[in-house]
Protein backbone atom coordinates (compact mmCIF):
# COMPACT_ATOMS: atom_id res chain seq x y z
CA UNK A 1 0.00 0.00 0.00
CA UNK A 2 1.60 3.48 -1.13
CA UNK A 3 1.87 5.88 1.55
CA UNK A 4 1.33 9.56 1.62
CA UNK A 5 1.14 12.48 3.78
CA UNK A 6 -0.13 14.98 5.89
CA UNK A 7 1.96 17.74 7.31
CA UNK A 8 0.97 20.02 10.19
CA UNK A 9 2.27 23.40 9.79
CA UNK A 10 1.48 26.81 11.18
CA UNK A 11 -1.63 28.55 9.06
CA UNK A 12 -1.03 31.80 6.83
CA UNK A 13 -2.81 34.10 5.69
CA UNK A 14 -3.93 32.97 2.14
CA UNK A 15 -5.05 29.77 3.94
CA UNK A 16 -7.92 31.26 5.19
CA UNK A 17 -10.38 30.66 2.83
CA UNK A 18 -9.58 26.50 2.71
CA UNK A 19 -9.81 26.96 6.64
CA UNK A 20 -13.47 28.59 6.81
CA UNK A 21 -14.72 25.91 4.22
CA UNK A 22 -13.24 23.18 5.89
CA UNK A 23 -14.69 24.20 9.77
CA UNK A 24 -18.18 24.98 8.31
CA UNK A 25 -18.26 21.52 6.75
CA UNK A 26 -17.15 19.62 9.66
CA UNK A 27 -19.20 22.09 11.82
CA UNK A 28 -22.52 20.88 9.28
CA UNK A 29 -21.09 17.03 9.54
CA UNK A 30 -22.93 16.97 13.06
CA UNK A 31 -26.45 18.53 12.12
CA UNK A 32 -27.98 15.12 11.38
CA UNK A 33 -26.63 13.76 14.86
CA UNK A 34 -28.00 17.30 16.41
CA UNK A 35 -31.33 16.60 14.62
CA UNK A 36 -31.74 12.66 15.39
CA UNK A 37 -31.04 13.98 19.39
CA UNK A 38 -33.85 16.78 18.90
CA UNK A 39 -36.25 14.25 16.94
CA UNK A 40 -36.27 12.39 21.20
CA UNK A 41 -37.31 15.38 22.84
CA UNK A 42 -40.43 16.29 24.49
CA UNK A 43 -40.49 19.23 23.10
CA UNK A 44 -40.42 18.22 19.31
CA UNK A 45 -43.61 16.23 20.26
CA UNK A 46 -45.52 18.95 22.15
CA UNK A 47 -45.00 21.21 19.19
CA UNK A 48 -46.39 19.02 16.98
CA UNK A 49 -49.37 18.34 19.31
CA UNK A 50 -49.65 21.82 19.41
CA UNK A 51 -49.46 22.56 15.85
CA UNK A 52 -52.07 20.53 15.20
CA UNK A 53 -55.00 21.40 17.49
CA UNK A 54 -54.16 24.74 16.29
CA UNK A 55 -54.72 23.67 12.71
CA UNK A 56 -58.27 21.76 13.92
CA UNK A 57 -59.67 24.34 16.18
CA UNK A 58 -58.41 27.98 14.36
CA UNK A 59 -58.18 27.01 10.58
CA UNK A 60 -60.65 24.46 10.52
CA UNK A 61 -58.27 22.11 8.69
CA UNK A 62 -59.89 18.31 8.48
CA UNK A 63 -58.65 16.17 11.22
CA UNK A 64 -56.53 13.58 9.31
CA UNK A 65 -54.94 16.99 7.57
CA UNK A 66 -53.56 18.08 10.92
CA UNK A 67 -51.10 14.71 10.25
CA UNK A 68 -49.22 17.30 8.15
CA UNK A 69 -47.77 19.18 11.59
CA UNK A 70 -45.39 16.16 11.43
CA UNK A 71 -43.38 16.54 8.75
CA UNK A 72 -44.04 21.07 9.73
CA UNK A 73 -42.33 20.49 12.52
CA UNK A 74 -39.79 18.61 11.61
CA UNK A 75 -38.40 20.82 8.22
CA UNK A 76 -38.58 23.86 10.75
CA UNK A 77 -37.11 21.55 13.14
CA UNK A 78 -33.96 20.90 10.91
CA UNK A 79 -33.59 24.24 9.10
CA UNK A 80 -33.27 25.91 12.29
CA UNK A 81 -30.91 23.36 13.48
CA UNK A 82 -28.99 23.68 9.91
CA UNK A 83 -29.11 27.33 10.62
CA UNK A 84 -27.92 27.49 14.49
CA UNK A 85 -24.54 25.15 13.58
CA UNK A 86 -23.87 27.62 10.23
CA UNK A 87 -23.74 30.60 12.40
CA UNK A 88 -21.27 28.76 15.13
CA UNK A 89 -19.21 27.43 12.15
CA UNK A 90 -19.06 31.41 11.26
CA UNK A 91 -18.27 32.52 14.21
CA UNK A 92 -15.77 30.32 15.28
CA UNK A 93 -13.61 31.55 12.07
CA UNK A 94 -14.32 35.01 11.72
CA UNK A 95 -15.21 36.44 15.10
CA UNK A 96 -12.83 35.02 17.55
CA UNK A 97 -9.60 36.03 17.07
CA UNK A 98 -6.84 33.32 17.50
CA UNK A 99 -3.10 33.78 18.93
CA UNK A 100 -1.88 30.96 16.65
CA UNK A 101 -3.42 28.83 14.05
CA UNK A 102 -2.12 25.51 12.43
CA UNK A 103 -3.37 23.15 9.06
CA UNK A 104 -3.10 19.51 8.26
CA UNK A 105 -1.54 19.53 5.04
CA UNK A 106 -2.05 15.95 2.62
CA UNK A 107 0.74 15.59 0.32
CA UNK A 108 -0.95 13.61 -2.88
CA UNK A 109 -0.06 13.11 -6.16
CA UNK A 110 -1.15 15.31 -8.67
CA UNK A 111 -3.69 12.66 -10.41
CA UNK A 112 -5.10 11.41 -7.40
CA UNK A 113 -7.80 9.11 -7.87
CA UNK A 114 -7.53 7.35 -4.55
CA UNK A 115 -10.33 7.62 -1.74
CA UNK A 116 -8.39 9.35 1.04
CA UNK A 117 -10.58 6.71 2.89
CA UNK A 118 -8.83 3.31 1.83
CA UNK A 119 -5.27 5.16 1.46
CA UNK A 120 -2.63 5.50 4.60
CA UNK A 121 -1.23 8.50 5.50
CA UNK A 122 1.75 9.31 7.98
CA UNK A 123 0.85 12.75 9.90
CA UNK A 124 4.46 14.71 10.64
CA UNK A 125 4.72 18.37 12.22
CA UNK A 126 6.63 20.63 9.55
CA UNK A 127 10.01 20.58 10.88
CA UNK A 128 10.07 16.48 10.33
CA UNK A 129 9.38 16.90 6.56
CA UNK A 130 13.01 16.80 6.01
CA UNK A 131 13.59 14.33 7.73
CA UNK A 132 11.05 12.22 6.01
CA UNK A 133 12.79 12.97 2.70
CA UNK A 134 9.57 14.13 1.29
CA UNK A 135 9.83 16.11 -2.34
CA UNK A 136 7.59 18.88 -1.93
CA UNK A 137 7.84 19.09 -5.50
CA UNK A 138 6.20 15.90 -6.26
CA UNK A 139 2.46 16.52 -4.77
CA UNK A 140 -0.18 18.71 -4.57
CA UNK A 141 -1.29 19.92 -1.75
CA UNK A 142 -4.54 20.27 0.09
CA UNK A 143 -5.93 21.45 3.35
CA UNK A 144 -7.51 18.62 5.53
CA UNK A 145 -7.86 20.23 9.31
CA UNK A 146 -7.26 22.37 11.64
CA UNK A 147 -6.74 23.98 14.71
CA UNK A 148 -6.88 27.06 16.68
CA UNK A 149 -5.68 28.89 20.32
CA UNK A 150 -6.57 31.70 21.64
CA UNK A 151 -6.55 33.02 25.80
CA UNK A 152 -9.33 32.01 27.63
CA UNK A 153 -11.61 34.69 28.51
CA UNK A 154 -11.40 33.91 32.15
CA UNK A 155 -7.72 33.76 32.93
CA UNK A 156 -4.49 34.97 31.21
CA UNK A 157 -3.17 31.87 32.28
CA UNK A 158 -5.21 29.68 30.22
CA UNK A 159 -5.73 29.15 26.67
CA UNK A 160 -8.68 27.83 24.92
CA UNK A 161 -8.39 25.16 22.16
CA UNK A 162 -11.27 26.16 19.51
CA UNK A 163 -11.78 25.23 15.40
CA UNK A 164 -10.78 22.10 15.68
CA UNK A 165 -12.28 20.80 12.30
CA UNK A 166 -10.94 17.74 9.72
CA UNK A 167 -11.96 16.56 6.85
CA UNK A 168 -14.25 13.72 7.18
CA UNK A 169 -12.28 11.72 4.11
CA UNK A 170 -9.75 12.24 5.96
CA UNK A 171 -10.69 11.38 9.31
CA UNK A 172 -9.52 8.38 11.97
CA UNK A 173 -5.90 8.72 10.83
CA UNK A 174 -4.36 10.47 13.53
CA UNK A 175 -4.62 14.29 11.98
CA UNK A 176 -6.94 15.41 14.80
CA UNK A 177 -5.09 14.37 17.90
CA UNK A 178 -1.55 15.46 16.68
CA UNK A 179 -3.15 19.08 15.57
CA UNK A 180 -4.64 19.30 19.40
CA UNK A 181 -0.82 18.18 20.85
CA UNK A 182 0.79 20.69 18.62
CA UNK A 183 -1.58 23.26 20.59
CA UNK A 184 -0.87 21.92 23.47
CA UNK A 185 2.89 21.98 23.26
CA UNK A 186 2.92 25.70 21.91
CA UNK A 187 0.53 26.52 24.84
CA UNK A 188 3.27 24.93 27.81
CA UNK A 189 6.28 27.11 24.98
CA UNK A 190 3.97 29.97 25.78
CA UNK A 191 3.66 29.43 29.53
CA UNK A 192 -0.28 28.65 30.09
CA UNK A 193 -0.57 26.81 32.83
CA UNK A 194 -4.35 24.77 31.24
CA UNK A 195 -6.02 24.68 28.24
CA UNK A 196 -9.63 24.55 27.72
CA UNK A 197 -12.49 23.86 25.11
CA UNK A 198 -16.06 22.84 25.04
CA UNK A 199 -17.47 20.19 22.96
CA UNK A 200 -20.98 19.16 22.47
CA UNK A 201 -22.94 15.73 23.57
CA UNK A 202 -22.86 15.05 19.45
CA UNK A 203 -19.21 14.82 19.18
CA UNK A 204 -18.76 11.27 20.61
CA UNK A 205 -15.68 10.84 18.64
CA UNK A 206 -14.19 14.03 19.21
CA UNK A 207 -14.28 13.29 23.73
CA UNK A 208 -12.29 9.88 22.92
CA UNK A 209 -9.72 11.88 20.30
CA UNK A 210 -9.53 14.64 23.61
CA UNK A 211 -9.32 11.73 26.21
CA UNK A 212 -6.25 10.44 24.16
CA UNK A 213 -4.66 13.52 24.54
CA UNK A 214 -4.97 13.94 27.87
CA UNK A 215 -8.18 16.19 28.87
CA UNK A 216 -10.79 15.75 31.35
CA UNK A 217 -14.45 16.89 32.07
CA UNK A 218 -14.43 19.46 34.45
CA UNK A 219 -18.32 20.41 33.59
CA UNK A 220 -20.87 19.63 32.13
CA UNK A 221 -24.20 21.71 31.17
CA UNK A 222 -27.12 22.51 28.59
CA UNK A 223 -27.03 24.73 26.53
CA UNK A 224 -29.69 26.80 24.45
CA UNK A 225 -29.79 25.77 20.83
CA UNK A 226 -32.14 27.78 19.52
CA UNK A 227 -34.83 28.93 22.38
CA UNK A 228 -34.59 28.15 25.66
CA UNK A 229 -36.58 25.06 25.31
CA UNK A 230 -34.22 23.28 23.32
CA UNK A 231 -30.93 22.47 24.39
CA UNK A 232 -27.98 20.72 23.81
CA UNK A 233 -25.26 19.01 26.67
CA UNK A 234 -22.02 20.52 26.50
CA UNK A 235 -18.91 19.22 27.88
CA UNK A 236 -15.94 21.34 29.10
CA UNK A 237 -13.05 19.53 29.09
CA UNK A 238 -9.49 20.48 30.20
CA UNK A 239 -5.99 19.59 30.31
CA UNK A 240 -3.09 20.87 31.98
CA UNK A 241 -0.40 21.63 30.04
CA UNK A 242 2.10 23.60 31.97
CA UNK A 243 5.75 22.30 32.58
CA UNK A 244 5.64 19.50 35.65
CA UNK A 245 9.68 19.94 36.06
């Protein structure tokens, strides 16, 4: 089996666009998981209820009509979902400002016609690619995930891990938890003490990738999706990072 692969390097500035296309697809990747969780609420089922005696008793709509607050419910349901993880995927690239940013890089051949699924990749920081004896030359390049710091809001101490987003081709290969050590190790270069981030009850895969590297729940809470009758568990996981010697 041929190997390629995937370098982590610090972003620049003309990566930007790959970065915000990549984090609002992996950000979208969870809205059927979000939506299956909201389909089991009470809520979703009240509505409905609701919806239809309104459609009985107000519009005078024929009984076995009022069926049709399922499938109501349920598009408004998802859209607003859809809608709620597109504005956090926005946010999280263009209104939180990050102290340093870093991209998974795959190295591929130029005709690539490979599924990055059934292919095996070796994930090396930048400063290894040397050492790897990799020809730059020889492969195109593509952005595949990413990462970002910035200082936590409630100490200076702190710094909180955030746009952590891969590819899902490219996913279950190791990208993810070497992209959240590199931000570890430049947070203990940078003297933070811990390092902080929140992830939601939907990212199952993401708490085991976070366990491996070392973090641990120090809360968990609900959070308002949309309203304050629907909500989502949130886990707030940390890891401490400063220097033990």
């Amino acid at each position: 089996m041929t190997m390629y692969y995937i370098v982590i390097r610090e972003s620049q500035q003309n990566d930007m666009p790959f970065i915000s296309e990549l984090v609002r697809k992996a950000y979208l990747s969870n809205v059927s998981k979000a939506f299956v969780a909201a389909l089991f609420n009470e809520v979703t089922f009240q509505a409905i209820v609701l919806l239809a005696a309104f459609m009985f008793i107000f519009m005078g709509v024929p009984l076995q009509y009022c069926l049709f607050s399922i499938p109501i419910v349920l598009i408004m349901l998802y859209i607003l979902i859809y809608g709620t993880i597109l504005m956090k995927a926005a946010e999280s690239t263009h209104s939180k400002r990050s102290l340093q940013c870093w991209v998974a890089e795959a190295y591929e051949p130029f005709f690539f016609s490979d599924t990055p699924q059934n292919c095996f990749y070796r994930v090396v920081p930048e400063e290894k690619v040397g050492d790897e004896g990799i020809n730059v030359g020889n492969y195109r390049k593509t952005i595949v995930g990413t990462c970002a710091v910035m200082k936590h809001n409630l100490s200076e101490e702190w710094s909180w891990l955030f746009r952590l987003a891969v590819d899902v081709r490219y996913r279950k290969k190791g990208i993810g938890l070497l992209l959240t050590q590199t931000a570890q190790n430049w947070s203990r270069i940078n003297r933070f003490n811990y390092m902080e981030l929140v992830i939601t009850e939907c990212q199952e895969e993401a708490r085991q990738l976070f366990a491996n590297a070392g973090f641990d729940i120090k809360q968990m809470y609900h959070k308002r999706l949309f309203t304050s009758v629907f909500t989502m568990q949130m886990f707030q996981l940390r890891s401490e990072v400063r220097s033990t010697y």
